[in-house]
Protein backbone atom coordinates (compact mmCIF):
# COMPACT_ATOMS: atom_id res chain seq x y z
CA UNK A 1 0.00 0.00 0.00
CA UNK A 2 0.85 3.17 -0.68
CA UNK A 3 1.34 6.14 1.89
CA UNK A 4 -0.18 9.68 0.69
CA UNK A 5 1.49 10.54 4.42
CA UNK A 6 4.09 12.92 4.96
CA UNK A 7 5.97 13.61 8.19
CA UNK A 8 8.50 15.62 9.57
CA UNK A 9 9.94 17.15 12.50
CA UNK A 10 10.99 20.88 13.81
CA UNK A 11 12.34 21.99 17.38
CA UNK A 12 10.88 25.21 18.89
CA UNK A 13 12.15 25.73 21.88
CA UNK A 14 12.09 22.76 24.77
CA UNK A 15 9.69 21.02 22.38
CA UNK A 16 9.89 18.96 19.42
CA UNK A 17 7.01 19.41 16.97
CA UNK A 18 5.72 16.50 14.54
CA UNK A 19 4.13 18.11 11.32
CA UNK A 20 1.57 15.50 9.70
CA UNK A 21 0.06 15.97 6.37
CA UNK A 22 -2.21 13.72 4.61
CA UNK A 23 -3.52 10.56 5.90
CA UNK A 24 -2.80 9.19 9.24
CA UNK A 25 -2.77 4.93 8.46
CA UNK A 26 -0.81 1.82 9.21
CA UNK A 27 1.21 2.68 6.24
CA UNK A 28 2.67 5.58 8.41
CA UNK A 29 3.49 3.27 11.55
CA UNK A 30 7.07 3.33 10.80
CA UNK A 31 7.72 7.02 9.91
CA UNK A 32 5.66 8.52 12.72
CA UNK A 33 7.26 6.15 15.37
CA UNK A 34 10.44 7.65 14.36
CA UNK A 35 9.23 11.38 14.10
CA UNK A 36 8.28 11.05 17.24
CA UNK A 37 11.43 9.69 18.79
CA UNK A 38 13.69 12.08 17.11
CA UNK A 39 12.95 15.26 19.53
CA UNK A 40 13.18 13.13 22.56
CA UNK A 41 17.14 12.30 20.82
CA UNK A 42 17.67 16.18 20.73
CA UNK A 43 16.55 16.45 24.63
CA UNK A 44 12.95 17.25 23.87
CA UNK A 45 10.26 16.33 26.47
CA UNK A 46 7.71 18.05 25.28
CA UNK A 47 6.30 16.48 21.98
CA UNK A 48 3.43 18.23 19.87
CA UNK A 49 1.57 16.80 17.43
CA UNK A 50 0.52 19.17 14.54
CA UNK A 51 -2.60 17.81 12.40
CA UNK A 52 -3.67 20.50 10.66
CA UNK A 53 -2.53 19.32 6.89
CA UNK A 54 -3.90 15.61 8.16
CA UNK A 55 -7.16 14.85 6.32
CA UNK A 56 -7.83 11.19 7.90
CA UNK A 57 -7.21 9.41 10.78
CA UNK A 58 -8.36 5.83 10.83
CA UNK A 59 -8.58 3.28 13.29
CA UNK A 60 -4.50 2.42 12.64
CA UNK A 61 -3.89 5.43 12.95
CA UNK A 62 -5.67 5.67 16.31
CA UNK A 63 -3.90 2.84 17.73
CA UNK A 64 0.00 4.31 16.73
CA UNK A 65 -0.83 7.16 18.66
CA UNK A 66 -2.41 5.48 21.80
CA UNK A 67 1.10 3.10 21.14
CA UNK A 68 3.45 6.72 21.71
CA UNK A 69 1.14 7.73 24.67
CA UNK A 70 1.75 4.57 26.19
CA UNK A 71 5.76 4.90 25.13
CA UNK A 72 5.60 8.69 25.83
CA UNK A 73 4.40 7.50 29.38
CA UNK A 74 7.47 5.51 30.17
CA UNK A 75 9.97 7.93 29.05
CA UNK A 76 8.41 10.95 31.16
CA UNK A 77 7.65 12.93 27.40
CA UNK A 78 4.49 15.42 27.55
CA UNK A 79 2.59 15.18 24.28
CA UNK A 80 -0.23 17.64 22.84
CA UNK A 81 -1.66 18.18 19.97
CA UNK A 82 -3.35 21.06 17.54
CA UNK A 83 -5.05 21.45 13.92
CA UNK A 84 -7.56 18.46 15.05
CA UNK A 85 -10.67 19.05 12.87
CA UNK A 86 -13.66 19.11 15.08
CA UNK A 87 -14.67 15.35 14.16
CA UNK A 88 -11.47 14.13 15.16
CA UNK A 89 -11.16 16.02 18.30
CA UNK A 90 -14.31 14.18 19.52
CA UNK A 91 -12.84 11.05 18.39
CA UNK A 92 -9.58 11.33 20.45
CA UNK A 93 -12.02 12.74 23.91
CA UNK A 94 -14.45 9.26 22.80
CA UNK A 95 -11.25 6.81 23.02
CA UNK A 96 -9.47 8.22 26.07
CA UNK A 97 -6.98 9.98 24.49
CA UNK A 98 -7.40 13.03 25.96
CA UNK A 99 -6.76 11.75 29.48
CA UNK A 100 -2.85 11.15 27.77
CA UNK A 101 -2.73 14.42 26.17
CA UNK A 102 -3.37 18.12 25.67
CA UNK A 103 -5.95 18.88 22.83
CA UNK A 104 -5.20 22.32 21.93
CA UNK A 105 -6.42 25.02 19.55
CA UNK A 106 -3.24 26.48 18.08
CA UNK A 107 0.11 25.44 17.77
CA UNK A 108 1.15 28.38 20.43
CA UNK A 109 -1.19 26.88 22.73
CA UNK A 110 0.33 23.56 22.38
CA UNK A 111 3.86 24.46 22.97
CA UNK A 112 2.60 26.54 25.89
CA UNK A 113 0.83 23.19 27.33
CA UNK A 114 3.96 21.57 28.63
């Protein structure tokens, strides 16, 4: 299968931000996993999640994020997220996710969240 995702990954600040465009599927596993690790490598804690270029999110998708909560957990890493489209963001409360991290409206709010 082929991915229509693309990822990639910018410091600002104490926080390492993960830039997803496109859709969010078990084809991405892989590349995610290790945009996600790569700001924890540079001394980042704080990990955000940026979703406003990402037009789907299926259940795959679901479950490699609740897999970095879970790792994010055991390493002591903060994670939030932004650019959720209203449909989504009810998805993530639904699941639990939002018990794991900070759903937030703008990117500045989400680097302000750790």
């Amino acid at each position: 299968m082929t991915s229509t995702t693309k990822i990639s990954t910018r410091k600002e600040g104490a926080s390492g931000i993960v830039d997803v465009a496109g859709d969010l599927t078990s084809a991405a596993e892989e590349r995610l996993t290790q945009a996600f690790r790569e700001p924890s490598l540079a001394g980042c804690k704080h990990i955000v999640f940026n979703f406003t270029q990402c037009a789907y999110i299926n259940s795959s998708g679901i479950s490699i994020i609740i897999s970095l909560l879970g790792e994010s957990r055991n390493t002591g890493r903060v994670v939030s997220v932004y650019g959720l489209t209203p449909h989504f963001s009810k998805i993530f409360n639904m699941v639990g996710l939002t018990q794991y991290l900070s759903v937030c409206a703008s990117e500045e709010e989400a680097l302000r969240a750790a």
